[in-house]
PDB file of N, CA and C in Angstrom:
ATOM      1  N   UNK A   1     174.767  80.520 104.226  1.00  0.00           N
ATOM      2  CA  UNK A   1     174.926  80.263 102.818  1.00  0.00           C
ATOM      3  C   UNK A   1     174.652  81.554 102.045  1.00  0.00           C
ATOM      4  N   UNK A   2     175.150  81.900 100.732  1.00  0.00           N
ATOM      5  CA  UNK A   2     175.027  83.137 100.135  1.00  0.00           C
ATOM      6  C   UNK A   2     174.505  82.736  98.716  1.00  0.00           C
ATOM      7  N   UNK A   3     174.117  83.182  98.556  1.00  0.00           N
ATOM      8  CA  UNK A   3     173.543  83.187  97.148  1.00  0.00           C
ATOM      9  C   UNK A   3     173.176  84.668  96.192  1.00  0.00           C
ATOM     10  N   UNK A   4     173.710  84.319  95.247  1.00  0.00           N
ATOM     11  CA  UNK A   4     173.233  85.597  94.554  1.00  0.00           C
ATOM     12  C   UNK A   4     172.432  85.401  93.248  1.00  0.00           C
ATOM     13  N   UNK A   5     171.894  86.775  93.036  1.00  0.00           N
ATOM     14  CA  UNK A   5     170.381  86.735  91.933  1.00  0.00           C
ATOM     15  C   UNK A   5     170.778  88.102  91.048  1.00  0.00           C
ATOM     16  N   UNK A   6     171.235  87.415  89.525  1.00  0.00           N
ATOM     17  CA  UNK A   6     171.935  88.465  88.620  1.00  0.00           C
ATOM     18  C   UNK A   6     170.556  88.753  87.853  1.00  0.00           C
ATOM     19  N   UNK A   7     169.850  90.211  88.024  1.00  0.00           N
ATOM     20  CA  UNK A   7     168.668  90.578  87.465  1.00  0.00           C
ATOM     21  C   UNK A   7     168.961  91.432  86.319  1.00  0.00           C
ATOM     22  N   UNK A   8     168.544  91.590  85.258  1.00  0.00           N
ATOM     23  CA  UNK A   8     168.931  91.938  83.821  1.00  0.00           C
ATOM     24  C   UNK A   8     167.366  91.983  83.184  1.00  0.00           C
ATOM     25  N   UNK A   9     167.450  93.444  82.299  1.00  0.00           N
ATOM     26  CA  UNK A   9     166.338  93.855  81.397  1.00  0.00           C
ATOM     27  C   UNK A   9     166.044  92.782  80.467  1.00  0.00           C
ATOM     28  N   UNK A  10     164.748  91.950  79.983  1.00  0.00           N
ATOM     29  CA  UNK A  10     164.814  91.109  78.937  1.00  0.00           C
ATOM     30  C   UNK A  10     164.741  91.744  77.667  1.00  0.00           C
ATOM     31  N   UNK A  11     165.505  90.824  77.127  1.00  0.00           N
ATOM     32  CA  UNK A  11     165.896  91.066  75.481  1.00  0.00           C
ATOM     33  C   UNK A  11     164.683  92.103  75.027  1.00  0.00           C
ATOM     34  N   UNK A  12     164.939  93.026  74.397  1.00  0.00           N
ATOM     35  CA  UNK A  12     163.832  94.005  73.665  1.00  0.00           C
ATOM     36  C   UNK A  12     163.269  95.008  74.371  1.00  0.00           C
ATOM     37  N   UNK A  13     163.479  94.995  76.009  1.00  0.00           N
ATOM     38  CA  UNK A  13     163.746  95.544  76.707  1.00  0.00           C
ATOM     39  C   UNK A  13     164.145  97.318  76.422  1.00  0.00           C
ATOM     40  N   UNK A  14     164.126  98.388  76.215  1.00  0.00           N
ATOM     41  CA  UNK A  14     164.859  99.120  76.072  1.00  0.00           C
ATOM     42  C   UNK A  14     165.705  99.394  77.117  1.00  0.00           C
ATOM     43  N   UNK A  15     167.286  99.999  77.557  1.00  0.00           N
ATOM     44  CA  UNK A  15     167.943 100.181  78.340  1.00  0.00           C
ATOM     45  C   UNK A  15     168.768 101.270  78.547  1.00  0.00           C
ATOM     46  N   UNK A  16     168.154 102.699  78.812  1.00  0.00           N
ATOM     47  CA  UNK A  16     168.357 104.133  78.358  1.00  0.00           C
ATOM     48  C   UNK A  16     169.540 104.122  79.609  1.00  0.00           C
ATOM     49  N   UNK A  17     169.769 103.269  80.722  1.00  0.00           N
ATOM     50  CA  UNK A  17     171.199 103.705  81.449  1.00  0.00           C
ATOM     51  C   UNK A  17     172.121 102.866  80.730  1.00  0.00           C
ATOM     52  N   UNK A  18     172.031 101.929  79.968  1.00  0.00           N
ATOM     53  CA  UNK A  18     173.013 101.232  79.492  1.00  0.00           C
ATOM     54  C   UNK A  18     173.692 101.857  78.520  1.00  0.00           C
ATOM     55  N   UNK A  19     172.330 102.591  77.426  1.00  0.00           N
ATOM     56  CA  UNK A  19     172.730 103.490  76.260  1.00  0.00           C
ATOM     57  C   UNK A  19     173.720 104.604  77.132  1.00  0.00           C
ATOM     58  N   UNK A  20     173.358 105.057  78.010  1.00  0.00           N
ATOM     59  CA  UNK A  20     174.339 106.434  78.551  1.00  0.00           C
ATOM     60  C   UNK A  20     175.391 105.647  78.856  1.00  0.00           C
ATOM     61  N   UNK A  21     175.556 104.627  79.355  1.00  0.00           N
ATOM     62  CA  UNK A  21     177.282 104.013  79.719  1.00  0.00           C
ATOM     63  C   UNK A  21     177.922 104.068  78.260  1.00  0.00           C
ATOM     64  N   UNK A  22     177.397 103.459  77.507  1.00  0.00           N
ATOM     65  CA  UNK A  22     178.106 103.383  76.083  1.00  0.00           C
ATOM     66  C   UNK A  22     178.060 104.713  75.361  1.00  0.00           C
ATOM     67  N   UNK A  23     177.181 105.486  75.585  1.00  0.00           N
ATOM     68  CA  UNK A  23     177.882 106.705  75.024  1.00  0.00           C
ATOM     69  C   UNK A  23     179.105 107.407  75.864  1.00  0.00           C
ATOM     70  N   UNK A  24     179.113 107.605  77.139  1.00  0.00           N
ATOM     71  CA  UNK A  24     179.819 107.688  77.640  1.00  0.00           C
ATOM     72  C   UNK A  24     181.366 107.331  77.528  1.00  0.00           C
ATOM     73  N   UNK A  25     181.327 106.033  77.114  1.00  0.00           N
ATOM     74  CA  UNK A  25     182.529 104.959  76.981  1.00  0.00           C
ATOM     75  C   UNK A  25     183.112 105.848  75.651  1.00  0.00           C
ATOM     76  N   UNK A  26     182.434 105.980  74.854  1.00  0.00           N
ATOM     77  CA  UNK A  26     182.604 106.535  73.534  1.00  0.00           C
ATOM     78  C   UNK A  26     183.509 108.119  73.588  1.00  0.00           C
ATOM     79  N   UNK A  27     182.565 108.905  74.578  1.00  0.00           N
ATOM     80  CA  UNK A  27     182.871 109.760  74.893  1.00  0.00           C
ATOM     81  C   UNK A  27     184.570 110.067  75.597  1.00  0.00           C
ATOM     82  N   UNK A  28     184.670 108.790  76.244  1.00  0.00           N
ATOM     83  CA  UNK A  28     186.039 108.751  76.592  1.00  0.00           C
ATOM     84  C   UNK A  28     187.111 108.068  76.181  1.00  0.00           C
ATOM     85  N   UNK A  29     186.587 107.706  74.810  1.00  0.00           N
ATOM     86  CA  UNK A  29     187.745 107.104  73.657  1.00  0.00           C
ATOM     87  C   UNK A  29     187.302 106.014  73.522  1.00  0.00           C
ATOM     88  N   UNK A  30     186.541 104.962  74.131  1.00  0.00           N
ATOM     89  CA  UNK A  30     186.328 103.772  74.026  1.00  0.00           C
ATOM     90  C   UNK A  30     185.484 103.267  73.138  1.00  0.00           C
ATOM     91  N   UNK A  31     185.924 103.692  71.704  1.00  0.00           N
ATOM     92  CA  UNK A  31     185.132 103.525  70.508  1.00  0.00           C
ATOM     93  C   UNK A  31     184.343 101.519  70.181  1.00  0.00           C
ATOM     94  N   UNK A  32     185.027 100.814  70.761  1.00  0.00           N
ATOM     95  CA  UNK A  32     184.808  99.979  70.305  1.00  0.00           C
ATOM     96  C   UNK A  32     183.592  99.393  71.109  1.00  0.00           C
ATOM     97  N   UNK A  33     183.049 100.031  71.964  1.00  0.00           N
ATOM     98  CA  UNK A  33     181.958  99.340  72.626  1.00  0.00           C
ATOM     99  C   UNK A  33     180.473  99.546  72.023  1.00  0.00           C
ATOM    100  N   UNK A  34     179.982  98.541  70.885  1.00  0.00           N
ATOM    101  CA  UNK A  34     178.808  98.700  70.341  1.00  0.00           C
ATOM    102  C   UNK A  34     177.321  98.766  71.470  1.00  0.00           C
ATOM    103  N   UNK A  35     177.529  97.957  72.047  1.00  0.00           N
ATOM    104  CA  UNK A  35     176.267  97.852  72.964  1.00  0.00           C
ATOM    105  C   UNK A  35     176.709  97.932  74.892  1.00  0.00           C
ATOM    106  N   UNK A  36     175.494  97.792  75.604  1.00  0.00           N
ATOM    107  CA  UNK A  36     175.668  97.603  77.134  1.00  0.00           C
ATOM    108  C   UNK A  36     174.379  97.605  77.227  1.00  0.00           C
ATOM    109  N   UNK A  37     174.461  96.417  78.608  1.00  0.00           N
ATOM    110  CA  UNK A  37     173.333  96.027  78.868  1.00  0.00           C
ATOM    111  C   UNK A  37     173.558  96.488  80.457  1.00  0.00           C
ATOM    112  N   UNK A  38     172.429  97.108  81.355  1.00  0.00           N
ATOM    113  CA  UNK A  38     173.059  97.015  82.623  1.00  0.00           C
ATOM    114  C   UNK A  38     171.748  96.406  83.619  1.00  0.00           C
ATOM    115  N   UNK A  39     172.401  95.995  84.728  1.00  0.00           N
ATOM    116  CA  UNK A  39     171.932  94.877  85.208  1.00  0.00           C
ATOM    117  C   UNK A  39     171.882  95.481  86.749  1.00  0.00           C
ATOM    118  N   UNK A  40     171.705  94.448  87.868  1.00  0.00           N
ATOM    119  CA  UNK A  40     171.817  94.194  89.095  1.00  0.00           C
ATOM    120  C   UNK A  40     172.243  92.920  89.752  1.00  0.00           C
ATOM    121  N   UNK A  41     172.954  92.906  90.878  1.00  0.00           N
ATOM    122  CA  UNK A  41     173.235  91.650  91.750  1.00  0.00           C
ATOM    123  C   UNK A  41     172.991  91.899  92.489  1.00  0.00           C
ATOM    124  N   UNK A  42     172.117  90.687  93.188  1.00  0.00           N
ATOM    125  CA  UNK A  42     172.012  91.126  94.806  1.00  0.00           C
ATOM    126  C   UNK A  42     172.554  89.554  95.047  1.00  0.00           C
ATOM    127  N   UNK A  43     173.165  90.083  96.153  1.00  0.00           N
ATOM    128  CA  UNK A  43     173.891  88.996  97.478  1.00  0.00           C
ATOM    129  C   UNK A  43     172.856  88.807  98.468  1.00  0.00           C
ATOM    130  N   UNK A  44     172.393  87.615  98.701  1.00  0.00           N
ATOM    131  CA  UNK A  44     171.628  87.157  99.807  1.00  0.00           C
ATOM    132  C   UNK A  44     172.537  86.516 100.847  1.00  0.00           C
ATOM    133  N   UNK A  45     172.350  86.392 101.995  1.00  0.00           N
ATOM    134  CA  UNK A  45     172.751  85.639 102.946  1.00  0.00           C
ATOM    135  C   UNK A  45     171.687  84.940 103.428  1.00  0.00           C
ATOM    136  N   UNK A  46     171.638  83.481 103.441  1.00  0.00           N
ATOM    137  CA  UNK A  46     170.176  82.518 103.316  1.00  0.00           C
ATOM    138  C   UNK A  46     170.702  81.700 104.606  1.00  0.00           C
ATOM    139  N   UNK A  47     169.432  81.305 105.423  1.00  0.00           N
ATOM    140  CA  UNK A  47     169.355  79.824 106.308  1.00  0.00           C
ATOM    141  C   UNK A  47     170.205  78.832 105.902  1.00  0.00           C
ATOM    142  N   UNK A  48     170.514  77.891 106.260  1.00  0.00           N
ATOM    143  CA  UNK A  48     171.203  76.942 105.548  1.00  0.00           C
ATOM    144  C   UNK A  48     169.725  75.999 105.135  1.00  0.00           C
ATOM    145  N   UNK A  49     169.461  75.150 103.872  1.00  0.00           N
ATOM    146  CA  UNK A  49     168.685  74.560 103.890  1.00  0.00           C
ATOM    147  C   UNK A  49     167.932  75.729 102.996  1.00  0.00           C
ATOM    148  N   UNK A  50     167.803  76.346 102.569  1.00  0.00           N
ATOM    149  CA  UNK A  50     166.729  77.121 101.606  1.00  0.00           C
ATOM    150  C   UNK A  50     167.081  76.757 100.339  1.00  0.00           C
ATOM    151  N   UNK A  51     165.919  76.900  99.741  1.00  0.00           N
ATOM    152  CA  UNK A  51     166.463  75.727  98.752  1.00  0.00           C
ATOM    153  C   UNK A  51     166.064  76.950  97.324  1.00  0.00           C
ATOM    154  N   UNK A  52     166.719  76.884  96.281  1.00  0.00           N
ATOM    155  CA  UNK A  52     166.457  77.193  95.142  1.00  0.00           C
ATOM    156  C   UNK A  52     165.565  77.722  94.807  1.00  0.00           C
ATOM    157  N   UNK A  53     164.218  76.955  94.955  1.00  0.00           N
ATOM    158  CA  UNK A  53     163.183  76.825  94.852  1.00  0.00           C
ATOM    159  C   UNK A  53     162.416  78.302  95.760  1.00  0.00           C
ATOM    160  N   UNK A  54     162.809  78.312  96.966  1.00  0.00           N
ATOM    161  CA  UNK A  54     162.446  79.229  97.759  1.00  0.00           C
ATOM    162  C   UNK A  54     163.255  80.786  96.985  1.00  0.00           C
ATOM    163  N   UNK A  55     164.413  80.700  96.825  1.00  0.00           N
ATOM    164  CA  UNK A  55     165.015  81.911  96.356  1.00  0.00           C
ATOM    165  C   UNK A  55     163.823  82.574  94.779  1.00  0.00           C
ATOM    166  N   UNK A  56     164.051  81.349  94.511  1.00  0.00           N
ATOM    167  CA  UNK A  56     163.208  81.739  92.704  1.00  0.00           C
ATOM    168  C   UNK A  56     161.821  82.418  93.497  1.00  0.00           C
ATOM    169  N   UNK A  57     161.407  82.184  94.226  1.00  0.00           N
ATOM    170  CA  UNK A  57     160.540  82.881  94.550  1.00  0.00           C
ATOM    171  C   UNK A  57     160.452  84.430  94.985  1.00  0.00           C
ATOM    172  N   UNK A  58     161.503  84.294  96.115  1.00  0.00           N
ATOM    173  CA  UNK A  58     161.630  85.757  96.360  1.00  0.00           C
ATOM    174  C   UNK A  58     161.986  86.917  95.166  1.00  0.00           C
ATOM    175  N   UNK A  59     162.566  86.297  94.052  1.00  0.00           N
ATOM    176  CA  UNK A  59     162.678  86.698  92.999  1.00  0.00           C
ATOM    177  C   UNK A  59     161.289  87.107  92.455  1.00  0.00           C
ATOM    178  N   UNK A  60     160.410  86.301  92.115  1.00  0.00           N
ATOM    179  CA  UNK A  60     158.940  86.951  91.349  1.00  0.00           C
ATOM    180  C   UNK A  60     158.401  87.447  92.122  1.00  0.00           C
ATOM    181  N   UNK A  61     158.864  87.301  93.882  1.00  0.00           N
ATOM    182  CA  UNK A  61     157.631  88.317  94.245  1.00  0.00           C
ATOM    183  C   UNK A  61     158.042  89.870  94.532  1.00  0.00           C
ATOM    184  N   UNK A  62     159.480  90.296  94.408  1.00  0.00           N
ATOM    185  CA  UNK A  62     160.249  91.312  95.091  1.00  0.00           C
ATOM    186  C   UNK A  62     161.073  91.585  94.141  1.00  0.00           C
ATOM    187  N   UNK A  63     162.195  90.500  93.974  1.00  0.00           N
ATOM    188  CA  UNK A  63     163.695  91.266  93.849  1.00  0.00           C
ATOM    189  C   UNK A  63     163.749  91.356  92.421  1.00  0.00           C
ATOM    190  N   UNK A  64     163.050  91.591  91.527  1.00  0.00           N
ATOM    191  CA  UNK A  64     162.783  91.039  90.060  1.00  0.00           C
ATOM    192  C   UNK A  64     161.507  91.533  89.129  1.00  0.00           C
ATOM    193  N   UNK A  65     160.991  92.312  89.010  1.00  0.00           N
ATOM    194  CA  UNK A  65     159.928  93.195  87.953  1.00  0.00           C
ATOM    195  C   UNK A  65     160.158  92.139  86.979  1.00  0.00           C
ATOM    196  N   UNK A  66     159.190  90.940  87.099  1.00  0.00           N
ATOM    197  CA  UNK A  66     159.232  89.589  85.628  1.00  0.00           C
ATOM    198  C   UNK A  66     158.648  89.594  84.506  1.00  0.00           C
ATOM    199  N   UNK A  67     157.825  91.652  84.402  1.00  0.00           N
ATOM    200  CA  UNK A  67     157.420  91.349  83.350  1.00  0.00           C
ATOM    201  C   UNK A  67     158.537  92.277  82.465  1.00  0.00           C
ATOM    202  N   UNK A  68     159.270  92.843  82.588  1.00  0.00           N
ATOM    203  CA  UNK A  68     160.353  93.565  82.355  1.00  0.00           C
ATOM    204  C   UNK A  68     162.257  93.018  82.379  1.00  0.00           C
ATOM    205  N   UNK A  69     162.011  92.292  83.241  1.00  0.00           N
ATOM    206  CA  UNK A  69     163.522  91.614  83.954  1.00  0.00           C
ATOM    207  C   UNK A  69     163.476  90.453  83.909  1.00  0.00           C
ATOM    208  N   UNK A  70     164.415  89.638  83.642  1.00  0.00           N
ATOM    209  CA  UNK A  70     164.819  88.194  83.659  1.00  0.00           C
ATOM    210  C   UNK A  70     166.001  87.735  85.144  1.00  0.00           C
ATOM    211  N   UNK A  71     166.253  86.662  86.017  1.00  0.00           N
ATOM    212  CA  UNK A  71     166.534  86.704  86.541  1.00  0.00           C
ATOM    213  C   UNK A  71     167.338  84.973  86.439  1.00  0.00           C
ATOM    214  N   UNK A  72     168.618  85.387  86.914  1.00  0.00           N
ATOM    215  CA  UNK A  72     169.776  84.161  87.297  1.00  0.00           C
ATOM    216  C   UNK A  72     170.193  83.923  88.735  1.00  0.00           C
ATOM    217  N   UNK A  73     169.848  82.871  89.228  1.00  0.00           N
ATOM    218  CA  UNK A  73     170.168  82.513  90.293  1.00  0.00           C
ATOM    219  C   UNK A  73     171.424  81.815  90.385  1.00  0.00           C
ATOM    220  N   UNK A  74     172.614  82.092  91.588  1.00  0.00           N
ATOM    221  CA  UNK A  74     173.366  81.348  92.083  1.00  0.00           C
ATOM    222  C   UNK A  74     173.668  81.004  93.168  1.00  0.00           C
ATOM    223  N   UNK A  75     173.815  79.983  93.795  1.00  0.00           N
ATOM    224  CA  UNK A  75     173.954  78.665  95.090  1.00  0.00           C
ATOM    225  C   UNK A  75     175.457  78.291  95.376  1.00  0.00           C
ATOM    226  N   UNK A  76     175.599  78.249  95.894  1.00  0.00           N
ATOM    227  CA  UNK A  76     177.412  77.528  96.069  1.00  0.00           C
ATOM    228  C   UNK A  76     176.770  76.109  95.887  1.00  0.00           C
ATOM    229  N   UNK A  77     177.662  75.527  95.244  1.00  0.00           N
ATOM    230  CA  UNK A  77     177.738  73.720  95.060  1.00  0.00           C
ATOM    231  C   UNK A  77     178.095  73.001  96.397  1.00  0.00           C
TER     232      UNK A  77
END
């Protein structure tokens, strides 16, 4: 089973590589991009049977800085 965990700076956060993408963007004509936020995904490959519950974890203890980062989990249905 695969699952992935979309980790992202929380709001208020400052995000000095995101600011360089958007200046950047700017830099190469792409005037219209006010903001960027930049993030991470990680792809797990899980047991079958691990449950949610177990992932959210590996999240606060590792894959996820929670006092800085917010984190989204996804499961196949």
């Amino acid at each position: 089973m695969k699952a992935r965990v979309h980790v992202m700076l929380k709001d208020g956060v400052l995000d000095p590589q995101g600011e360089a993408v958007r200046h950047a963007l700017g830099a190469l004509g792409f005037g219209g991009v006010e903001g960027v936020r930049q993030g991470k995904v990680i792809e797990l490959d899980l047991a079958d049977g691990t449950t949610e519950a177990q992932v959210g974890e590996m999240c606060e203890k590792l894959l996820a800085n929670t006092v800085i980062e917010s984190y989204r989990i996804e499961l196949p249905a």
